[in-house]
N, C-alpha and C. Protein backbone atom coordinates (compact mmCIF):
# COMPACT_ATOMS: atom_id res chain seq x y z
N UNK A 1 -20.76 94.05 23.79
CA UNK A 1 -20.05 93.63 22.61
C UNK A 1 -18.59 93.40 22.94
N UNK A 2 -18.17 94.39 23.79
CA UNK A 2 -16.57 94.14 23.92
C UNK A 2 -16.41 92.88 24.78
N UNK A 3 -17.26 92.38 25.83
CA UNK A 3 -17.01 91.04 26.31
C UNK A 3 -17.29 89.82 24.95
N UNK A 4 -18.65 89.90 24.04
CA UNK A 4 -18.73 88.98 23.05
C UNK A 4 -16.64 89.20 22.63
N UNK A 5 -16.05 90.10 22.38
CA UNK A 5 -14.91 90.06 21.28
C UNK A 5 -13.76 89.56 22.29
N UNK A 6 -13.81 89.53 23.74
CA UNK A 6 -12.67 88.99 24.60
C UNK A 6 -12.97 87.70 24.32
N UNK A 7 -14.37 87.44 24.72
CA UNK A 7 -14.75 85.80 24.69
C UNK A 7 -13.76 85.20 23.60
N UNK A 8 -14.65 85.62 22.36
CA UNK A 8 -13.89 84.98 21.06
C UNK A 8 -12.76 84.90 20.95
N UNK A 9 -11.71 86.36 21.78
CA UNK A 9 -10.50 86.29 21.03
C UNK A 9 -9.61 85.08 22.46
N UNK A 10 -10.18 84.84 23.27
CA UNK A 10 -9.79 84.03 24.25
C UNK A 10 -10.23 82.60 23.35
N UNK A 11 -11.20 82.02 23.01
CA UNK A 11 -11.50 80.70 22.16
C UNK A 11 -10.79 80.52 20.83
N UNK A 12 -10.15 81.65 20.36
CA UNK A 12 -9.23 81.64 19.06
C UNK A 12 -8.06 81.24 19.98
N UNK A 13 -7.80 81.91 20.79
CA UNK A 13 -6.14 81.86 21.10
C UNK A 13 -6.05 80.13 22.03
N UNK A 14 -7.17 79.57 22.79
CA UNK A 14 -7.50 78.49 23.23
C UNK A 14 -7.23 77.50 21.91
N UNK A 15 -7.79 78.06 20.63
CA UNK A 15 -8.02 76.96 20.10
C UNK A 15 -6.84 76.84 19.04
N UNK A 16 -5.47 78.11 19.28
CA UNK A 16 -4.70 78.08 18.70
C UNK A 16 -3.35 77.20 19.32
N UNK A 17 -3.70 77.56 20.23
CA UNK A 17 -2.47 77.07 21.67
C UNK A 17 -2.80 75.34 21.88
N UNK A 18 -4.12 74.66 21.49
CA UNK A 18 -4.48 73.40 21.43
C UNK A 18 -4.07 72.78 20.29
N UNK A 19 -4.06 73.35 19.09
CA UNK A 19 -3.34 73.00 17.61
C UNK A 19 -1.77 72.81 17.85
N UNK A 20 -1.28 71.53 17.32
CA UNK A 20 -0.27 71.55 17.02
C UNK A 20 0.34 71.09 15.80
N UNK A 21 1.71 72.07 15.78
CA UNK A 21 2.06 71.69 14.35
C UNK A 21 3.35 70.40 14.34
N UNK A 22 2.97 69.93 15.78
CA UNK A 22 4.06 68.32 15.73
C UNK A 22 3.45 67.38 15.04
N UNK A 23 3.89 66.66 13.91
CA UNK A 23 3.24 65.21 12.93
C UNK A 23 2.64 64.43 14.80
N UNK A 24 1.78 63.53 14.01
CA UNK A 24 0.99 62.98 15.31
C UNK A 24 1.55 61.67 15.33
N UNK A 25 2.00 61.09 16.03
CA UNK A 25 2.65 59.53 15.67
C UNK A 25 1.54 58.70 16.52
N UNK A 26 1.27 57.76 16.11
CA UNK A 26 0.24 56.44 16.14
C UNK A 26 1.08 55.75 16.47
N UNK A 27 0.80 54.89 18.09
CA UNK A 27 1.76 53.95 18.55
C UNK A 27 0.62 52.20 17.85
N UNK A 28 1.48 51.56 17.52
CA UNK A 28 0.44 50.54 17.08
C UNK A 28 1.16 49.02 17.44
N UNK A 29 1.11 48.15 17.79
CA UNK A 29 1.32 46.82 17.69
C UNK A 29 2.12 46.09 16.49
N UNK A 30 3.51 45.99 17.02
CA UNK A 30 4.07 45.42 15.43
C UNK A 30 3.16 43.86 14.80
N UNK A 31 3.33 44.13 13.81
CA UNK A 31 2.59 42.78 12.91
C UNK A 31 3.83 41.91 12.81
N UNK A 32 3.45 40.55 13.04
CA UNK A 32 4.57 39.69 12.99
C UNK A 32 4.01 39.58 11.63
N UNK A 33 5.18 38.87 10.82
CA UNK A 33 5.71 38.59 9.40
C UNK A 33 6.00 36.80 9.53
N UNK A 34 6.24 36.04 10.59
CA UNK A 34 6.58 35.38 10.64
C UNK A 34 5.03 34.15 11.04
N UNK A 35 5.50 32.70 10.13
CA UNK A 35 4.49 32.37 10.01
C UNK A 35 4.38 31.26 11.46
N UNK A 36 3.09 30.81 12.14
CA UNK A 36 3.25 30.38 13.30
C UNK A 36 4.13 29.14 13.18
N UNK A 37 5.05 28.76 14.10
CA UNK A 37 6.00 27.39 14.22
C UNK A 37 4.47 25.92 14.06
N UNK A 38 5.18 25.59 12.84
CA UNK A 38 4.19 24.00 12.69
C UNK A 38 4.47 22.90 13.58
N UNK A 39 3.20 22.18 13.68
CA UNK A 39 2.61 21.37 14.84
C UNK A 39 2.84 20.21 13.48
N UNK A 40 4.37 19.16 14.08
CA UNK A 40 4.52 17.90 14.22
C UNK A 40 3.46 17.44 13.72
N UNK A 41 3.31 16.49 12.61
CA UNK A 41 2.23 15.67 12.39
C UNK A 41 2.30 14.38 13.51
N UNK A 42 1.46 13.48 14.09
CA UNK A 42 1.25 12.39 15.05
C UNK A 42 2.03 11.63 13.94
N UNK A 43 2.77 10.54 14.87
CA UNK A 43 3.44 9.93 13.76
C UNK A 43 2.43 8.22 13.32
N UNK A 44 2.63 7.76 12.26
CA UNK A 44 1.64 7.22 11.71
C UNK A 44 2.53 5.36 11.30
N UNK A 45 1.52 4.47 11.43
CA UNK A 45 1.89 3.23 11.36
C UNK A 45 0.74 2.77 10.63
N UNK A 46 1.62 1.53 10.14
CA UNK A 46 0.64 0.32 9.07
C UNK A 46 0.61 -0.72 9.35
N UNK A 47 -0.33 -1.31 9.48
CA UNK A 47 -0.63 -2.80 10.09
C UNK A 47 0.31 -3.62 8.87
N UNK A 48 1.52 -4.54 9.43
CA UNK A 48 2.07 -4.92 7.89
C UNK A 48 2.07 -6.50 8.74
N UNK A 49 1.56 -7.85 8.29
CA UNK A 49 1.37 -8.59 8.81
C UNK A 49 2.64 -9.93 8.21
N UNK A 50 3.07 -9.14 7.21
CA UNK A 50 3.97 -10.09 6.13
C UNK A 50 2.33 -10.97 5.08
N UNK A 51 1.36 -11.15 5.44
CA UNK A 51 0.58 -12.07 5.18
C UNK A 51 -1.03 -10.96 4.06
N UNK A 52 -0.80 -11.40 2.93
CA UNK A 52 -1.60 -10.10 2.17
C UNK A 52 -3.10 -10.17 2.89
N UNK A 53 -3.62 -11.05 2.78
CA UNK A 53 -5.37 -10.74 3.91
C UNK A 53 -4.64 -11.48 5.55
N UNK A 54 -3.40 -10.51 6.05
CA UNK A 54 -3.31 -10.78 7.49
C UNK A 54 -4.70 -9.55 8.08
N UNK A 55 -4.58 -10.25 9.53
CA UNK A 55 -5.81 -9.41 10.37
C UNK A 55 -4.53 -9.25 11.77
N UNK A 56 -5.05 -8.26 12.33
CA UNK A 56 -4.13 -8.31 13.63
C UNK A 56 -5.61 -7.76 14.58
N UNK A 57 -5.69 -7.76 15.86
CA UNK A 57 -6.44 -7.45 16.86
C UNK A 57 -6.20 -5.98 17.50
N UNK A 58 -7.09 -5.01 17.67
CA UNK A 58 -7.02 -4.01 18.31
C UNK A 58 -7.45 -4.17 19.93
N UNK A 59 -6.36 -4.07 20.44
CA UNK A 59 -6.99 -4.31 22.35
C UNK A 59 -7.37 -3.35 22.71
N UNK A 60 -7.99 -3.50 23.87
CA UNK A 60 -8.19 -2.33 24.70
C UNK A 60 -6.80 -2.34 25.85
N UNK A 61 -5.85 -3.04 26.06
CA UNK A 61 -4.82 -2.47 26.81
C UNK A 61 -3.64 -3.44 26.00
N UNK A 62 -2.62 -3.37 26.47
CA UNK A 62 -1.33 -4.00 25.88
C UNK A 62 -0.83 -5.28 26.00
N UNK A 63 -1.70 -6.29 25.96
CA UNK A 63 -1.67 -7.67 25.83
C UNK A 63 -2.55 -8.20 25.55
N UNK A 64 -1.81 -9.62 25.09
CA UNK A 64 -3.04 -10.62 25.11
C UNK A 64 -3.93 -11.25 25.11
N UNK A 65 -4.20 -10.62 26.58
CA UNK A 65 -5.00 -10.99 27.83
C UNK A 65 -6.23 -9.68 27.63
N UNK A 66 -6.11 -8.79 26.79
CA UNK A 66 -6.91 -7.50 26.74
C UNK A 66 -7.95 -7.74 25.74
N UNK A 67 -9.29 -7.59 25.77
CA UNK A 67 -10.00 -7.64 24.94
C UNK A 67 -10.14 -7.02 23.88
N UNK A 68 -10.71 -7.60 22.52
CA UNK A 68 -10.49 -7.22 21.32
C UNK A 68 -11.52 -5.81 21.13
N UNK A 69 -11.19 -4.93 20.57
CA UNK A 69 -11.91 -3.79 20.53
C UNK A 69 -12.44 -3.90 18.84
N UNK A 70 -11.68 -4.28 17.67
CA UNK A 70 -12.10 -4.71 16.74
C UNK A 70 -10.77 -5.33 15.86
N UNK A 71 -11.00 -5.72 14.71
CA UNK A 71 -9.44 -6.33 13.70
C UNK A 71 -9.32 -5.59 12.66
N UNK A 72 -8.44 -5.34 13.15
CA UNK A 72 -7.39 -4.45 11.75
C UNK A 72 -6.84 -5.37 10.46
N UNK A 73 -6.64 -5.18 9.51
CA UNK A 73 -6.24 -6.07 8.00
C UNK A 73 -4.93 -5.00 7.60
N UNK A 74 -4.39 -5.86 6.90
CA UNK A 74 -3.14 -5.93 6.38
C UNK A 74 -3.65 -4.13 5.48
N UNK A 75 -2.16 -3.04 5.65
CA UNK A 75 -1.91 -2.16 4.96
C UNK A 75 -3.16 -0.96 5.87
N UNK A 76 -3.75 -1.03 6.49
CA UNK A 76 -4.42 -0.38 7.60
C UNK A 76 -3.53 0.73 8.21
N UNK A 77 -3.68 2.38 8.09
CA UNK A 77 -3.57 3.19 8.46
C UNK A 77 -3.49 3.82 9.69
N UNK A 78 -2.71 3.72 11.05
CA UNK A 78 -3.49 4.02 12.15
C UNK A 78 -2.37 5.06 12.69
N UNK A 79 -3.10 5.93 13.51
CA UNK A 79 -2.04 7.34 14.01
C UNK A 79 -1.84 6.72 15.48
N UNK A 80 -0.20 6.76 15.84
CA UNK A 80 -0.14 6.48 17.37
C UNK A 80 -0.49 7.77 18.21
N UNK A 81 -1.04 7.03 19.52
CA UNK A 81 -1.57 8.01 20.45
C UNK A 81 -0.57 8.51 21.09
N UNK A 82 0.81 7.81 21.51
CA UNK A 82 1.85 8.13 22.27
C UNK A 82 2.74 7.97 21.34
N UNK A 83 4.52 8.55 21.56
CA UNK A 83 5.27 8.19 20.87
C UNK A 83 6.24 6.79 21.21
N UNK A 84 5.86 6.42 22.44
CA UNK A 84 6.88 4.80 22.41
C UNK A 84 5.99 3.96 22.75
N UNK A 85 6.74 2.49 22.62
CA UNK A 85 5.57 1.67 22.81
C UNK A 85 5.79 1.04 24.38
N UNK A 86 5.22 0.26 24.77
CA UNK A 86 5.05 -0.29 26.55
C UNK A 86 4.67 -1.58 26.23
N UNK A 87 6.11 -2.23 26.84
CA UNK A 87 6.21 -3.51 26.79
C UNK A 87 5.75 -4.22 25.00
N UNK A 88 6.44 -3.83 24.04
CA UNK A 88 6.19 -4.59 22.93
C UNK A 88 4.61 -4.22 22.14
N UNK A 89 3.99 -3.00 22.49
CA UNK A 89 2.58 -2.62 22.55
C UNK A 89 2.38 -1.43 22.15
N UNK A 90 2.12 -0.42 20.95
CA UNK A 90 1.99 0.69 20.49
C UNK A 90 0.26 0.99 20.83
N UNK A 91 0.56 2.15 21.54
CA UNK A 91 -1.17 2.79 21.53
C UNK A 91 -1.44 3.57 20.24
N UNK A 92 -2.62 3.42 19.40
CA UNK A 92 -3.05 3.69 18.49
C UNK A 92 -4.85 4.19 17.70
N UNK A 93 -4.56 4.87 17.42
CA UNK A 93 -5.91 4.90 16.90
C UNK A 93 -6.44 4.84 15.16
N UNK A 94 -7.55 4.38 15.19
CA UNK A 94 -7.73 3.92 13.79
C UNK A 94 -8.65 4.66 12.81
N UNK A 95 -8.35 4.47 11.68
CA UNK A 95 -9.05 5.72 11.03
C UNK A 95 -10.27 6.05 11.46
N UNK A 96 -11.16 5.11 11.64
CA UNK A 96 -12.76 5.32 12.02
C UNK A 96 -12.46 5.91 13.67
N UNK A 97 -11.78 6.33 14.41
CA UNK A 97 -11.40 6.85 15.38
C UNK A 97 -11.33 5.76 16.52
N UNK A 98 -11.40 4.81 16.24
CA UNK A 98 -11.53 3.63 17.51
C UNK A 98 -9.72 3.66 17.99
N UNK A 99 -9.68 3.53 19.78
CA UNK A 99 -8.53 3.61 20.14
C UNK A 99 -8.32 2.03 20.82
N UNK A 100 -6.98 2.08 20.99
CA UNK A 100 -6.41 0.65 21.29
C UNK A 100 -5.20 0.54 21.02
N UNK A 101 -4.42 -0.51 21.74
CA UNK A 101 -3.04 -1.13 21.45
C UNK A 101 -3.06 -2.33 20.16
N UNK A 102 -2.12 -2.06 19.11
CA UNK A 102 -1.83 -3.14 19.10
C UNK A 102 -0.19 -3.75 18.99
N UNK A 103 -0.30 -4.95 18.68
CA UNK A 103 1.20 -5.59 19.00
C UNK A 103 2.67 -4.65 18.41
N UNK A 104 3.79 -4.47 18.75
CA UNK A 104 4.45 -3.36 17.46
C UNK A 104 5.38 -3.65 16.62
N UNK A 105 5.15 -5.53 16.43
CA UNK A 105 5.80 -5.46 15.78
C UNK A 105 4.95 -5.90 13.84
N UNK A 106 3.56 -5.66 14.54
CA UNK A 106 2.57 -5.76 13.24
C UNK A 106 2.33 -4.00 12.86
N UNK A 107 3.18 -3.42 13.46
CA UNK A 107 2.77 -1.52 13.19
C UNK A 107 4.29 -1.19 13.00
N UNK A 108 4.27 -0.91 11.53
CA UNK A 108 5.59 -0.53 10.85
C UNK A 108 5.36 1.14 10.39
N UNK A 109 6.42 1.89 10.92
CA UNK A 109 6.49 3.22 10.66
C UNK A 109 5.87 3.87 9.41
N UNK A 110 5.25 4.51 9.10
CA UNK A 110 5.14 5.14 7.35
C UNK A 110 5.35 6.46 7.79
């Protein structure tokens, strides 16, 4: 019996000396508050032909000489792919997602 009462009084004093009375602080990851920096919309052009049923040509490269990929009509919506144009030639894509150049001075800023 007197070893049962060392045992115990050794697992009290173990389990007193393991208790503490310091507050427990939780290290945690600050939460940003701040909302993520916005992503630039692509900047956006309109087929403006001066001419109300004008058509202009979508190429596949920046002239001419480039085959027609399909025709765009007057007031036509299209997002540029790049921001400058090459040689007189804006790369663009069109709402139905088809890509191509066309001329820049038929693609007026909106």
């Amino acid at each position: 019996m007197t070893n049962t009462k060392t045992l115990f009084i050794i697992l009290l004093l173990l389990m007193l000396a393991c208790s503490s009375t310091a507050p427990i602080v939780v290290m945690s990851q600050p939460i940003s508050t701040r909302a993520p920096p916005a992503t630039p919309a692509p900047p956006m052009c309109q087929i403006n032909t001066g001419v109300e049923a004008g058509t202009v040509n979508l190429r596949t490269c920046g002239g001419t000489y480039c085959p027609n990929v399909t025709i765009l009509h007057e007031g036509d919506i299209l997002t540029q792919t790049a921001p400058e144009t090459v040689d007189g030639w804006t790369p663009v894509r069109s709402s139905g997602g088809l890509q191509g150049w066309v001329n820049s001075k038929y693609c007026k800023g909106k």
